[in-house]
N, C-alpha and C. Protein backbone atom coordinates (compact mmCIF):
# COMPACT_ATOMS: atom_id res chain seq x y z
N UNK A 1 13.30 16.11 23.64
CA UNK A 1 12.98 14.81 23.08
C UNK A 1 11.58 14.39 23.50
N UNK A 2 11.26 13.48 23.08
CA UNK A 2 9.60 12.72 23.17
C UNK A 2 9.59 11.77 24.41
N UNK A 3 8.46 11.95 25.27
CA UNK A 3 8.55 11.17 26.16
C UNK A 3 7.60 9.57 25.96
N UNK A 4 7.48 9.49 24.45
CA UNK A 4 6.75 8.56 24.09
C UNK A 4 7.91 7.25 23.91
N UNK A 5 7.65 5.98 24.29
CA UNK A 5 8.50 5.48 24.27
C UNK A 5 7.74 3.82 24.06
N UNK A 6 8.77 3.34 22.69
CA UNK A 6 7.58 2.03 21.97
C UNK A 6 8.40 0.88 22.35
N UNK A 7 7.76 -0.26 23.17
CA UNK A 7 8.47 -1.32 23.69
C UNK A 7 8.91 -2.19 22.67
N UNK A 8 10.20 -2.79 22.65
CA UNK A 8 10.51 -3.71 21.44
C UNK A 8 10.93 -4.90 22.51
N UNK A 9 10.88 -5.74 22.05
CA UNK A 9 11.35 -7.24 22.66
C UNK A 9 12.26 -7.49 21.72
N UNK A 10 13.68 -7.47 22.60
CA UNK A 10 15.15 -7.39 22.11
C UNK A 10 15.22 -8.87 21.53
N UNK A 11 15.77 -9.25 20.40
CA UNK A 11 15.85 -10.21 19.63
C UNK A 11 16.68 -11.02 20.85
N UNK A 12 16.48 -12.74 20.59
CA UNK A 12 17.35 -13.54 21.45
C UNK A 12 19.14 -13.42 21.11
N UNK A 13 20.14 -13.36 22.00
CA UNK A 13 21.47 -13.37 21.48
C UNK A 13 21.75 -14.55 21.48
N UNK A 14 21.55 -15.99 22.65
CA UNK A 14 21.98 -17.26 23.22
C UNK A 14 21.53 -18.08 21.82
N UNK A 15 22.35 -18.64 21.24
CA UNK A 15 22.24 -19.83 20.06
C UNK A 15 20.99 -20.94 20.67
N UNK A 16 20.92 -21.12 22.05
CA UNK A 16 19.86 -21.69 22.33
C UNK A 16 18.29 -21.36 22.75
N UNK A 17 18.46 -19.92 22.12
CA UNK A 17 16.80 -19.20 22.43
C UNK A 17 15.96 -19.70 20.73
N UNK A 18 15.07 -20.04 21.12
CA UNK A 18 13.87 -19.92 20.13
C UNK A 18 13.16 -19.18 19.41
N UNK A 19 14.37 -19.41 17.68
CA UNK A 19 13.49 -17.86 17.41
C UNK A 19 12.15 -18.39 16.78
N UNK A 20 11.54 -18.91 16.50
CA UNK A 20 10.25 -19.23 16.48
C UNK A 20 9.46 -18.56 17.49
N UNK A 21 9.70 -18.85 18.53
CA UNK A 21 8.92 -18.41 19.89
C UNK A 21 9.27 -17.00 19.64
N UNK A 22 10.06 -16.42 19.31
CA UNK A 22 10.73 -14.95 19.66
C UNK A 22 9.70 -14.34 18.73
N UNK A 23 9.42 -15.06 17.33
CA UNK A 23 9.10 -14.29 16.03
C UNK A 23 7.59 -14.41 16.48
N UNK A 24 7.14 -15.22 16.69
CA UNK A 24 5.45 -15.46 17.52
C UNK A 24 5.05 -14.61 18.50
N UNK A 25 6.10 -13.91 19.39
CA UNK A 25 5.53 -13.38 20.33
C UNK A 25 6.11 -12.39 20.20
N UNK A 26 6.24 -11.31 19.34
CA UNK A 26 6.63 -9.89 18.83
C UNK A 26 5.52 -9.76 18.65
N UNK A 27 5.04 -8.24 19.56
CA UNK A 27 4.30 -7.23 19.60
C UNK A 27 3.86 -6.76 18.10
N UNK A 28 5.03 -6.13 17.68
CA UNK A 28 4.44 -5.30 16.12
C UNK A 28 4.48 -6.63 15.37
N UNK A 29 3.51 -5.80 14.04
CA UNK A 29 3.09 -6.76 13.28
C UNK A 29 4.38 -6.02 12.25
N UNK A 30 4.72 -7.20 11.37
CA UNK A 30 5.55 -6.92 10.55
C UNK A 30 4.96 -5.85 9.13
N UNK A 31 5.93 -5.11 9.15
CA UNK A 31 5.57 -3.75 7.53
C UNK A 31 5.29 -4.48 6.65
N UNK A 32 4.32 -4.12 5.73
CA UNK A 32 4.17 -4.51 4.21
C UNK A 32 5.22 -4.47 3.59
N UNK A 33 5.33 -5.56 2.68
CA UNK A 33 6.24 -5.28 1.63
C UNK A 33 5.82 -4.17 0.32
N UNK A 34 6.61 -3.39 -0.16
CA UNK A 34 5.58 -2.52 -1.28
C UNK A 34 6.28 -2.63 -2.17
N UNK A 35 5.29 -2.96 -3.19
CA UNK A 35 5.70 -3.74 -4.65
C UNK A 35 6.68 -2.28 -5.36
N UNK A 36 7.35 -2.55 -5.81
CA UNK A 36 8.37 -1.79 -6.76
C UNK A 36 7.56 -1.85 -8.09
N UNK A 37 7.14 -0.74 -8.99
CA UNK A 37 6.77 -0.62 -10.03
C UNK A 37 7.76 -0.93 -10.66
N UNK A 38 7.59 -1.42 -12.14
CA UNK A 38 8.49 -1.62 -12.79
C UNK A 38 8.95 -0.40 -13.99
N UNK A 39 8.21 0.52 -13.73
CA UNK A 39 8.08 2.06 -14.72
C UNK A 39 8.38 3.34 -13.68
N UNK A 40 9.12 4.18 -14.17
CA UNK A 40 8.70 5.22 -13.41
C UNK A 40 7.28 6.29 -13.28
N UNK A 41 6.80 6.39 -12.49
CA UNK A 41 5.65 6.86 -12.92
C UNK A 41 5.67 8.61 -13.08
N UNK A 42 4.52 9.04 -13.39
CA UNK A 42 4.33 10.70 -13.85
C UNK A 42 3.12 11.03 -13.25
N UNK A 43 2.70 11.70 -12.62
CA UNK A 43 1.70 12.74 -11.90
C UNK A 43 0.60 13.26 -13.13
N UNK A 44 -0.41 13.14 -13.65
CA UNK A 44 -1.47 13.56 -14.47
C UNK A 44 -2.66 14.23 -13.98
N UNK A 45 -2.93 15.70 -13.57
CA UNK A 45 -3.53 16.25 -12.96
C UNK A 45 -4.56 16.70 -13.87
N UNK A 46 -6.10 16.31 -13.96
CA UNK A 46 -7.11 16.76 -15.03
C UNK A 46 -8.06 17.00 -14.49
N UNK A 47 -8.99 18.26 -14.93
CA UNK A 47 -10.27 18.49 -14.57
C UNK A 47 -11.24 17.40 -15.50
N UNK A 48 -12.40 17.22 -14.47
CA UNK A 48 -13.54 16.33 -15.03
C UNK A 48 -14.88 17.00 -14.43
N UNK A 49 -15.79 16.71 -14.99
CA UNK A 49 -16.76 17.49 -14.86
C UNK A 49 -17.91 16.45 -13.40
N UNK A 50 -18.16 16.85 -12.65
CA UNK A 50 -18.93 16.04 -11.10
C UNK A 50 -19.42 14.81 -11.85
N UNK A 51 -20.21 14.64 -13.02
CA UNK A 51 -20.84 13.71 -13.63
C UNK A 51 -20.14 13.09 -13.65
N UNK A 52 -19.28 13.02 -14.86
CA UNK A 52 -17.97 12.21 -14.86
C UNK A 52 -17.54 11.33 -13.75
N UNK A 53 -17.24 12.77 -12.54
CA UNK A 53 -16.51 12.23 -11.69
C UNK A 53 -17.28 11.12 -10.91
N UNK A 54 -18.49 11.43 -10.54
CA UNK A 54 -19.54 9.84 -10.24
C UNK A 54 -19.42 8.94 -10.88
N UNK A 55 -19.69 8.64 -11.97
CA UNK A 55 -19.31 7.29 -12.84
C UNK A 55 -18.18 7.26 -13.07
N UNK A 56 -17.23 7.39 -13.19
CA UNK A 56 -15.61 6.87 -12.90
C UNK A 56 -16.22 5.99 -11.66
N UNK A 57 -16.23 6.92 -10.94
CA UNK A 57 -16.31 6.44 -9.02
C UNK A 57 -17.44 5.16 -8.76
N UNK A 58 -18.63 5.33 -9.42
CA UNK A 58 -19.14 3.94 -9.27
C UNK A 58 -18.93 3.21 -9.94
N UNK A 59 -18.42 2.91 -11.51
CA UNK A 59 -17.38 2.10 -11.58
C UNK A 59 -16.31 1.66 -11.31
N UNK A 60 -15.50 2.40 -10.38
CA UNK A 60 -14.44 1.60 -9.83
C UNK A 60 -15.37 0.72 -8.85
N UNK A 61 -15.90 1.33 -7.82
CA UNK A 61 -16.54 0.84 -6.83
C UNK A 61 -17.06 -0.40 -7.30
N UNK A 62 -18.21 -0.53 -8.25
CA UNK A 62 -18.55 -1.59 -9.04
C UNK A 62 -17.57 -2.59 -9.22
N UNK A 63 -16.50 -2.23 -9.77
CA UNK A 63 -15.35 -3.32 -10.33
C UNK A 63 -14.35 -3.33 -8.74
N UNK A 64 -14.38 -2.54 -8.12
CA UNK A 64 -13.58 -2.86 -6.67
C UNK A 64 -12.43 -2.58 -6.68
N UNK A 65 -11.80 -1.51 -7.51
CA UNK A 65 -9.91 -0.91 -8.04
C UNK A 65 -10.31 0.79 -7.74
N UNK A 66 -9.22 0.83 -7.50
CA UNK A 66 -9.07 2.36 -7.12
C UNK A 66 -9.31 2.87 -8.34
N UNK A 67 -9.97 3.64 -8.11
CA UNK A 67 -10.00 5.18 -9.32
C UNK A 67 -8.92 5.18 -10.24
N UNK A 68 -8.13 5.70 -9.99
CA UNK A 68 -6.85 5.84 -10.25
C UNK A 68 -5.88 4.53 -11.49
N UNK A 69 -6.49 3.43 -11.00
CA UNK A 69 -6.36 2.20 -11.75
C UNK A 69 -6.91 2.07 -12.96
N UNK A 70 -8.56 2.34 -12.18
CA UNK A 70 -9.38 2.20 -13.73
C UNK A 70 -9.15 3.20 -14.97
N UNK A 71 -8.56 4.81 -14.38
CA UNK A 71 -7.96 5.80 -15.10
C UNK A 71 -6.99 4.82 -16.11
N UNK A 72 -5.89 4.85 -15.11
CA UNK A 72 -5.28 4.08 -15.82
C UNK A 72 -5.06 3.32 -16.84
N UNK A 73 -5.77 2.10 -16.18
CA UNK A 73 -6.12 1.03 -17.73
C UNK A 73 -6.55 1.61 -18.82
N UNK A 74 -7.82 2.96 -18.47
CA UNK A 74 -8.62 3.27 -20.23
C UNK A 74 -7.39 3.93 -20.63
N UNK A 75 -6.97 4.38 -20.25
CA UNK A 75 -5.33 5.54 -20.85
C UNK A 75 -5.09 4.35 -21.51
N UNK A 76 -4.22 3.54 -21.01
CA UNK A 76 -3.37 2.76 -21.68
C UNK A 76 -3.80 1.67 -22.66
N UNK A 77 -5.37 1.77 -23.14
CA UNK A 77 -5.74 0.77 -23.88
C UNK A 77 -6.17 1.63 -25.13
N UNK A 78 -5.91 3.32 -24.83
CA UNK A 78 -6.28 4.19 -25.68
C UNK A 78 -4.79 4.28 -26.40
N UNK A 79 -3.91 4.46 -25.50
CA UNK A 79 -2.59 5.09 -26.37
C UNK A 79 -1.60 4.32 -26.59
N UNK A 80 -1.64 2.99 -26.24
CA UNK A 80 -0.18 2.25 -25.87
C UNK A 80 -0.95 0.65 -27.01
């Protein structure tokens, strides 16, 4: 087994502990929530030529969305 070992601060049991105070002074920061798509999605693997691949890339950068997004949108304003 791992001798790594991650401290948790055991939730209060006593009806008269403060969970306010309890939830304030927890160590970890709470997980993201991650949005549920509402589609299933599909994997689209394509060659592009370096040129290409720069301007995709400084237009996302430009507009501030992942690659992948801006792919996206032109797809879907082409076929849908």
């Amino acid at each position: 087994m791992s001798a790594k070992r991650v401290p948790i601060t055991p939730k209060p049991v006593t009806p008269e502990a403060n969970i306010e105070d309890w939830i304030s002074t927890r160590s970890t920061p709470p997980e993201p929530i991650k949005e549920v798509s509402p589609t299933k999605m599909k994997r689209l693997t394509i060659d592009v030529s370096e040129n290409l691949h720069r301007a995709i890339k400084l237009k996302s950068v430009e507009q501030g969305i992942p690659m992948a997004d801006l792919v996206r949108d032109l797809l879907e304003q082409h076929f849908l």
